[in-house]
Protein backbone atom coordinates (compact mmCIF):
# COMPACT_ATOMS: atom_id res chain seq x y z
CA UNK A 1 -21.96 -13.32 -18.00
CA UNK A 2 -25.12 -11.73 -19.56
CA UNK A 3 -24.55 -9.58 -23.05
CA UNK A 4 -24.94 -6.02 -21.63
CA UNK A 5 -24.42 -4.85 -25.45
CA UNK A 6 -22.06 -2.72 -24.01
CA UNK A 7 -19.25 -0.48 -25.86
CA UNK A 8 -16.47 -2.75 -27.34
CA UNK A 9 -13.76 -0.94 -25.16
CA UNK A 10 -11.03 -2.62 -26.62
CA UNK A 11 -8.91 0.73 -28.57
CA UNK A 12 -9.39 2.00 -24.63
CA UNK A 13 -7.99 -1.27 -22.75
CA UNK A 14 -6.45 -3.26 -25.15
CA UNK A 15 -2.57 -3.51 -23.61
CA UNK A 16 -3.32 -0.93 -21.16
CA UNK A 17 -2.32 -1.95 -17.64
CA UNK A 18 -4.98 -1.38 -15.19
CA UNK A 19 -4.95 -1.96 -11.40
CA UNK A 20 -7.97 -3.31 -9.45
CA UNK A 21 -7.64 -2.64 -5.46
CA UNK A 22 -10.23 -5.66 -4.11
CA UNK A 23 -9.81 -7.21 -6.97
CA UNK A 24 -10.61 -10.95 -5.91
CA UNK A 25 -13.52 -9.20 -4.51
CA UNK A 26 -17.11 -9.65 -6.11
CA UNK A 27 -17.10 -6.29 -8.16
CA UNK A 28 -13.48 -6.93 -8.78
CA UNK A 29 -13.00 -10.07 -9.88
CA UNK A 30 -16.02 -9.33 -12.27
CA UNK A 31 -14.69 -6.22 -13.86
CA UNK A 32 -11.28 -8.27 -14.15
CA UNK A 33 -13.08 -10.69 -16.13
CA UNK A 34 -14.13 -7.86 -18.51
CA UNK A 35 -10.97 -6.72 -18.37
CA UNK A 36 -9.24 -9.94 -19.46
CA UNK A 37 -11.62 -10.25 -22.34
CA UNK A 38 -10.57 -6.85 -23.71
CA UNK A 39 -6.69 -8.01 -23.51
CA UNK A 40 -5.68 -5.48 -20.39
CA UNK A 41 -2.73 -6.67 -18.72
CA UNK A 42 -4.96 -6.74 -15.03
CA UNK A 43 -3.06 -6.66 -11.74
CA UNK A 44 -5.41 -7.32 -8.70
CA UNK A 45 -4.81 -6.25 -4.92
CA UNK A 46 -6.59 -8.35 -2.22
CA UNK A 47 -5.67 -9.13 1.16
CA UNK A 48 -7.85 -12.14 1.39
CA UNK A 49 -9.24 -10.53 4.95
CA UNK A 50 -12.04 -13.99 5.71
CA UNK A 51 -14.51 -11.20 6.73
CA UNK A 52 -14.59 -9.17 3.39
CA UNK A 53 -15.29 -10.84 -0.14
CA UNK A 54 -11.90 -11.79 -1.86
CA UNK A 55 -12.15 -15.33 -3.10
CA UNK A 56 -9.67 -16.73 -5.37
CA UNK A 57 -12.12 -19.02 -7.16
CA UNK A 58 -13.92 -15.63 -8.32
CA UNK A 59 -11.05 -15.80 -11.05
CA UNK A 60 -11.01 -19.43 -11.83
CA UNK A 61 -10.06 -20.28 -15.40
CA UNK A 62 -9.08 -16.68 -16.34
CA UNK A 63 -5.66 -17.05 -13.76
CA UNK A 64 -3.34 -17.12 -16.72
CA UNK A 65 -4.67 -13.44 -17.66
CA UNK A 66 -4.28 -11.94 -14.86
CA UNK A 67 -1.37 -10.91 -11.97
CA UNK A 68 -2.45 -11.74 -8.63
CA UNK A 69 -0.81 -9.59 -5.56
CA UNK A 70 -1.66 -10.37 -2.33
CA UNK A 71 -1.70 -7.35 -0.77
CA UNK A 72 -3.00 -4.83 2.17
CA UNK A 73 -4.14 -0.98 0.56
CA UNK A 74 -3.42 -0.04 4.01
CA UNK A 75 0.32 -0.41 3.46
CA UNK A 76 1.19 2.81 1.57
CA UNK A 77 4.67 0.90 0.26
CA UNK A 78 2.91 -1.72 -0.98
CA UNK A 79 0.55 0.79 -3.33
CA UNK A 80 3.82 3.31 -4.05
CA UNK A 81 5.20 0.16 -5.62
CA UNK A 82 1.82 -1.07 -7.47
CA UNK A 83 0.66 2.50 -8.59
CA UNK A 84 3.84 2.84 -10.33
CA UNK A 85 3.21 2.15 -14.74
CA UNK A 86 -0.47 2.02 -14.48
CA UNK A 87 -2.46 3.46 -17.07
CA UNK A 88 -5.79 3.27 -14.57
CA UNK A 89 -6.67 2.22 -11.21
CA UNK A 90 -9.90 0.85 -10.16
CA UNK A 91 -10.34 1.49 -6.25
CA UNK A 92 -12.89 -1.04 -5.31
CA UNK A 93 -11.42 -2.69 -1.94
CA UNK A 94 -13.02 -0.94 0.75
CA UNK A 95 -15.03 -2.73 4.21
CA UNK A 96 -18.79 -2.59 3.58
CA UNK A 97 -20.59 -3.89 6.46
CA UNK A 98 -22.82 -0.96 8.11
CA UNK A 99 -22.70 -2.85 11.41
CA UNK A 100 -18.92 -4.05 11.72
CA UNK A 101 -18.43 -0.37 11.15
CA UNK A 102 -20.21 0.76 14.22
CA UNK A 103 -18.59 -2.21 16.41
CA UNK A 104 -15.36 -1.67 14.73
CA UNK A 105 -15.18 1.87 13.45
CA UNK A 106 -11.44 2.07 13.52
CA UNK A 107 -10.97 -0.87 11.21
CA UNK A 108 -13.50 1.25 9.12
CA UNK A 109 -11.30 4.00 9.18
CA UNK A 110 -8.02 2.53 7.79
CA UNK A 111 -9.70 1.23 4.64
CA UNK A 112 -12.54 3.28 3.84
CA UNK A 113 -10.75 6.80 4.35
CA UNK A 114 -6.95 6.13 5.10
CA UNK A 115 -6.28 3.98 2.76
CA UNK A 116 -7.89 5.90 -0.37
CA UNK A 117 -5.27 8.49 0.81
CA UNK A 118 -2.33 6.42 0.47
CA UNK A 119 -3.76 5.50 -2.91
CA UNK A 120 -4.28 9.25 -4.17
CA UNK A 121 -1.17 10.50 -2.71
CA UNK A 122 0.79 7.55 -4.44
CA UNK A 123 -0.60 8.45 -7.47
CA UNK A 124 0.30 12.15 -6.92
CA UNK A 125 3.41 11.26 -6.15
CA UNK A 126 4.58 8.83 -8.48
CA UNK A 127 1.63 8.08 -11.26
CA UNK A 128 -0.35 11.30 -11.54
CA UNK A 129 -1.13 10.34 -15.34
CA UNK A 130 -3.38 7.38 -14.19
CA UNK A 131 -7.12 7.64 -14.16
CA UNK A 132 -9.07 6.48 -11.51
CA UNK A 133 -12.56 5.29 -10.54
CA UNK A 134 -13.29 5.36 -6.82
CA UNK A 135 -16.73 3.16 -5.83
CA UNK A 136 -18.38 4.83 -2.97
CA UNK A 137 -22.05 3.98 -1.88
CA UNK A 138 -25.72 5.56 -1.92
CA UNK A 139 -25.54 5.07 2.25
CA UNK A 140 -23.61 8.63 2.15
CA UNK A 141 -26.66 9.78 1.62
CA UNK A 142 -28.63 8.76 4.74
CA UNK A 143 -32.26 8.51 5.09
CA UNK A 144 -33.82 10.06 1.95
CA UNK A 145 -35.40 13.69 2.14
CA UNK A 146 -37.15 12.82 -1.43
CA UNK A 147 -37.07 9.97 -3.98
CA UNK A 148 -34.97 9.13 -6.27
CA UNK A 149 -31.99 10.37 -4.68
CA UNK A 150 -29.71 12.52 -7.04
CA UNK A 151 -26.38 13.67 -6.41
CA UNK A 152 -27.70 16.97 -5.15
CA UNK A 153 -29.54 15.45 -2.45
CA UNK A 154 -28.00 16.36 1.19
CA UNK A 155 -25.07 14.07 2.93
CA UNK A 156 -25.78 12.62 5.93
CA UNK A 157 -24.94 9.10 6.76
CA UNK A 158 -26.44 6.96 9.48
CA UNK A 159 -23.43 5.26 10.21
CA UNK A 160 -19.55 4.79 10.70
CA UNK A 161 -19.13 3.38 6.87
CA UNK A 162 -20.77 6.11 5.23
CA UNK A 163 -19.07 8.79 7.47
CA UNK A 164 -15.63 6.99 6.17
CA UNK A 165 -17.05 6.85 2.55
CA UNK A 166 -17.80 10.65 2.46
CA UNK A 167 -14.01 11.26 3.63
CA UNK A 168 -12.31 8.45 1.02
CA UNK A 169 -14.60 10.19 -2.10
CA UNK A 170 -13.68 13.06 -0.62
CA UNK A 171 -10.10 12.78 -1.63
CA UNK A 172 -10.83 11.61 -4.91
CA UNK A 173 -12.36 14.81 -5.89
CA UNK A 174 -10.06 17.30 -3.60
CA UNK A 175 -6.70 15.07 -5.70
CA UNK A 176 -8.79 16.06 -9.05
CA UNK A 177 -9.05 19.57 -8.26
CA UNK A 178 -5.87 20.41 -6.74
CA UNK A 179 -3.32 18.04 -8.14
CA UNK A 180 -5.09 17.79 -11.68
CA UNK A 181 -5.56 13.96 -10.60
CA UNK A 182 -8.05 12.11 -13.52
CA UNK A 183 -10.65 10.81 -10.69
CA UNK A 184 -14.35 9.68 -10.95
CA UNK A 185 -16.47 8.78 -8.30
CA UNK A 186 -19.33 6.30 -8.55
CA UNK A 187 -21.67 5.68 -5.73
CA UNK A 188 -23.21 2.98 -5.91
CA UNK A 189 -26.73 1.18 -4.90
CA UNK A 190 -27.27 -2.72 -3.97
CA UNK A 191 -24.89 -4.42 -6.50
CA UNK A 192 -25.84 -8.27 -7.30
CA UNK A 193 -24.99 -10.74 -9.18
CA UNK A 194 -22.50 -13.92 -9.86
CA UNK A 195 -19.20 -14.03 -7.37
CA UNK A 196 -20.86 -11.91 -4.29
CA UNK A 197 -20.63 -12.90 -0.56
CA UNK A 198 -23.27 -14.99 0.49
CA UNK A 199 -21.83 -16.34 3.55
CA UNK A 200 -23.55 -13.51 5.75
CA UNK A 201 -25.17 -9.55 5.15
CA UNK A 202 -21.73 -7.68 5.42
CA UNK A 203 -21.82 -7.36 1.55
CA UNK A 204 -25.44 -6.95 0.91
CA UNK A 205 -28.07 -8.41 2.43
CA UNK A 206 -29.38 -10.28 -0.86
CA UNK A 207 -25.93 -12.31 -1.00
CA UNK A 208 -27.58 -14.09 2.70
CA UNK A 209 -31.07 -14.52 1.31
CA UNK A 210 -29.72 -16.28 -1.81
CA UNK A 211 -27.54 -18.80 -0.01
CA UNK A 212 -30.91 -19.63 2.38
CA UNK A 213 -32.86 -19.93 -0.43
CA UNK A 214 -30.76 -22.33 -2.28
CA UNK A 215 -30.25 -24.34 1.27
CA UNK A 216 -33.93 -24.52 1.88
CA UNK A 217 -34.58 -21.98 4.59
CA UNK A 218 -36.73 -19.07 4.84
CA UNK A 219 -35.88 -16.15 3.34
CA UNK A 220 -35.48 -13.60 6.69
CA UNK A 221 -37.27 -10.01 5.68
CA UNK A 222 -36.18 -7.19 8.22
CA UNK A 223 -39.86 -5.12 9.00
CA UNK A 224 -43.34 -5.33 6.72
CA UNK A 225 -41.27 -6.04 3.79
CA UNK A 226 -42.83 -2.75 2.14
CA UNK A 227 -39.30 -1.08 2.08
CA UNK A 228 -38.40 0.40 -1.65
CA UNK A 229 -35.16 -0.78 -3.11
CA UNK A 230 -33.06 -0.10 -6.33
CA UNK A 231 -30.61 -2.98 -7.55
CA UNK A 232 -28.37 -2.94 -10.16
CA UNK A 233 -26.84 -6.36 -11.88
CA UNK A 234 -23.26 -6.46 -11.96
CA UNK A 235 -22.46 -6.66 -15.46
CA UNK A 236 -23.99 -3.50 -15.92
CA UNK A 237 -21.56 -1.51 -12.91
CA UNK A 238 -18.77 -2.96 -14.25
CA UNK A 239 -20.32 -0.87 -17.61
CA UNK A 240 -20.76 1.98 -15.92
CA UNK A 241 -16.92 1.41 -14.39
CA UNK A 242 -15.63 1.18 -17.64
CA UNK A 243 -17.27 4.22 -19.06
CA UNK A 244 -16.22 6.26 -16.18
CA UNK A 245 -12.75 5.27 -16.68
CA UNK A 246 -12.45 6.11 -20.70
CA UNK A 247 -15.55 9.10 -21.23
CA UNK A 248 -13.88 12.40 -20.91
CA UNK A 249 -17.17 13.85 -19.68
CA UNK A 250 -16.72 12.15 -16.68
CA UNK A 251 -13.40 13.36 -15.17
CA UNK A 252 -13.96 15.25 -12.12
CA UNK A 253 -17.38 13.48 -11.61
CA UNK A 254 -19.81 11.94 -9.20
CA UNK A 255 -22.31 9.76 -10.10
CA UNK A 256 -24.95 7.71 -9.09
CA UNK A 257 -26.24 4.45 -10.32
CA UNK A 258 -29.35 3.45 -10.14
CA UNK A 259 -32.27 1.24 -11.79
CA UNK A 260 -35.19 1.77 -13.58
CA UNK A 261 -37.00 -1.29 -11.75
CA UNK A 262 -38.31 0.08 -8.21
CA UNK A 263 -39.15 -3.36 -5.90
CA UNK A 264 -40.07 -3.61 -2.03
CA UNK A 265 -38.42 -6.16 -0.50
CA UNK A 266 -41.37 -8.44 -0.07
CA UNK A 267 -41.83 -8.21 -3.69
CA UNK A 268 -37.86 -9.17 -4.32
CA UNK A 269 -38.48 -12.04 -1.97
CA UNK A 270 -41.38 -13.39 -3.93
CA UNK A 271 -39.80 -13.23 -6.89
CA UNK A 272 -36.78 -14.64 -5.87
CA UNK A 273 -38.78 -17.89 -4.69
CA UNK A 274 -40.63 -17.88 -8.08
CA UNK A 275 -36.83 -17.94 -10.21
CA UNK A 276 -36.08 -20.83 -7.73
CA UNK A 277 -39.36 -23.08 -8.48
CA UNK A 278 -39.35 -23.10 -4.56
CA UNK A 279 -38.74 -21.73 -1.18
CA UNK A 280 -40.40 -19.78 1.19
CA UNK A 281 -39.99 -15.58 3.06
CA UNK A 282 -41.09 -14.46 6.64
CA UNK A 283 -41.06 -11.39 8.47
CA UNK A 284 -39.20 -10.69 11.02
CA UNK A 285 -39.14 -7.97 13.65
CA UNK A 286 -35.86 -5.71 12.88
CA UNK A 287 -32.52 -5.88 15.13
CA UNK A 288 -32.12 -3.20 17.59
CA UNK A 289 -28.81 -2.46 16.25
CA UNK A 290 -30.25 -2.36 12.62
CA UNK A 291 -33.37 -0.53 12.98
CA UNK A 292 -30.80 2.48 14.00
CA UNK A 293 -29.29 2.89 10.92
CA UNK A 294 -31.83 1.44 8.25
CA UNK A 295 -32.95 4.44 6.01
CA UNK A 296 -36.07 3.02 5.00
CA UNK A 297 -36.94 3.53 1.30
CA UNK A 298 -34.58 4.76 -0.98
CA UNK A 299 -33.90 4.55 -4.49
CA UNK A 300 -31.65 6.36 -6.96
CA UNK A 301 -31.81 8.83 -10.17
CA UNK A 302 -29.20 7.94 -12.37
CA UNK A 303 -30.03 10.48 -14.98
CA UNK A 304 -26.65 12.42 -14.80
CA UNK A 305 -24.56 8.96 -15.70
CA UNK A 306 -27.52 8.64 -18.10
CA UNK A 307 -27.18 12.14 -19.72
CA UNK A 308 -23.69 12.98 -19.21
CA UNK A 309 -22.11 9.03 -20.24
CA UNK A 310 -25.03 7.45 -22.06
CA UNK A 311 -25.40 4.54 -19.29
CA UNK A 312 -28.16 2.57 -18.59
CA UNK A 313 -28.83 -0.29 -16.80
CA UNK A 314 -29.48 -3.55 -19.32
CA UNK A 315 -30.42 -6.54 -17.31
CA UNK A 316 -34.14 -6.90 -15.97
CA UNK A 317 -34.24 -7.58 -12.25
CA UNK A 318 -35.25 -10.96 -12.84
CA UNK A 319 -33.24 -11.91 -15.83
CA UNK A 320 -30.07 -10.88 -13.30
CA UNK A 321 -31.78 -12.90 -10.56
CA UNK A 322 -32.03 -15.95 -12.86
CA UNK A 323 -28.73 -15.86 -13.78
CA UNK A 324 -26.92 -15.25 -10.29
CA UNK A 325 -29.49 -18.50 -8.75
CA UNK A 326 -27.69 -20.54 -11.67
CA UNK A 327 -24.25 -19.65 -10.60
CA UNK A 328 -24.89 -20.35 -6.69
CA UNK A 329 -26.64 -23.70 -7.92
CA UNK A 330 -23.81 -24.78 -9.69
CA UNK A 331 -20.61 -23.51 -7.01
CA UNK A 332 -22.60 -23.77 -3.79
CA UNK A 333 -19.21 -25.43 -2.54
CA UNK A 334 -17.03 -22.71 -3.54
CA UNK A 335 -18.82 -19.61 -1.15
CA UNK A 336 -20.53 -21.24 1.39
């Protein structure tokens, strides 16, 4: 992993036990890593679903470290038993493909807003000391009315999986208020980096132009290409992650993250070929059933998290870029 020149974090997680829901997951096992390295004692929860992104070799040679449970958040015995001794849970697991939400909004609704119930109201019930950080998503926020988006900028998702992400923060924050529960709420933008799916878009659609990239094929680029995007490298979320966890300005908080690097997607595309030494991008004419819920530009402030927790993102666009081609050069095998 890049040097972030983060905090230490060790007096906060050193022996701590600390819970990642989607934990074999690309955020997850990522953060675990971190984790590890400060001497946590890390318990993940994945179900291994083939459509989302758990992937047990997204913790290879760090397996000693950790405790693997293989595991459903949408059984609420499962999490009353796993909640129980934690000193913080991340809640990461969630389904994040826009269109398998609109074709399949009920599977939508079981993780994305039932399940982050059954995880708040176990910890109400038996663990209300833990702290948690809950990872929503910057598509709650719809097609932008200005740019950057900040945290006071309107609701109003396009689709299924932001209408569920509204509801699962939601809880977070109602828990915090009402039940004195020590929640944070992060929403993220386009995460990337080392360990994401690349098999297909339902994690982010840079995951799928990698992996045709490395194999030779056009990069596929949804419009004119002149759509604005923020990205954020993962090392520097799973920063922001651990800062929201430990910083006692951030209890009761939402945030957004957010980069100071603004790139259309023809321009991420380009460079992206230039990291690689070759390759090759072409427009294409949008899906029907994606032009309905694209949002066009959008890109985030992240001054709050800036001001409030002293975060900023680290890693350059294409230092990040560079470093996730590497990894998919050298474990095609493993996530094709």
């Amino acid at each position: 992993m890049l040097d972030i020149a983060s905090r230490p974090f060790h007096e906060e997680f050193a022996g701590k036990r600390v819970l990642i829901t989607g934990g074999l997951g690309f955020i997850g096992s990522n953060l675990a890593r971190k984790l590890a390295a400060l001497q946590a004692q890390v318990t993940l929860v994945d179900s291994l679903v083939p459509e989302y992104g758990g992937n047990l070799f997204n913790v290879d040679g760090i397996e000693p470290l950790l405790r693997v449970n293989i595991a459903d958040i949408r059984d609420p015995h499962s999490l009353r038993h796993l909640i129980q001794g934690q000193d913080y849970c991340f809640s990461l697991a969630g389904q994040t493909s826009h269109l398998d939400s609109m074709t399949d909004p009920y599977t939508d609704l079981e993780i994305n807003a039932r399940a982050q119930l059954y995880i708040v109201e176990a910890c109400r019930k038996y663990n209300p000391g833990i702290k948690l950080v809950f990872a929503s998503t910057r598509q709650i926020y719809g097609v932008p009315q200005y740019l950057p988006v900040d945290e006071r900028h309107p609701v109003n998702p396009v689709d299924i999986n932001g209408i569920h992400k509204v509801a699962g923060e939601s809880y977070y924050k109602l828990y915090g208020k009402v039940y004195g529960l020590d929640c944070c709420v992060l929403r993220l933008t386009n995460t990337y980096g080392p360990r994401m799916r690349v098999k297909d878009e339902r994690q982010t659609f840079l995951g799928v132009w990698l992996r045709r990239l490395i194999e030779g094929e056009p990069i596929l680029i949804y419009g004119d290409g002149a759509q604005l995007r923020d990205l954020n490298y993962v090392d520097d979320v799973v920063e922001a992650m651990l800062l929201a966890a430990t910083h006692p300005a951030a209890v009761g908080q939402t945030f957004n993250l957010g980069s100071q690097e603004v790139v259309s997607l023809e321009a991420l595309a380009k460079l992206m070929v230039e990291l690689n030494g070759r390759g090759t991008y072409e427009k294409i004419p949008f899906p029907a059933e994606r032009k309905k819920i694209d949002i066009g530009d959008y890109y985030s402030s992240f001054e709050l998290i800036h001001d409030q927790l002293g975060w900023t993102p680290k890693t350059s666009l294409a230092q990040g870029l560079a470093a996730t081609l590497a990894f998919y050069h050298a474990h095609r095998q493993q996530y094709w």
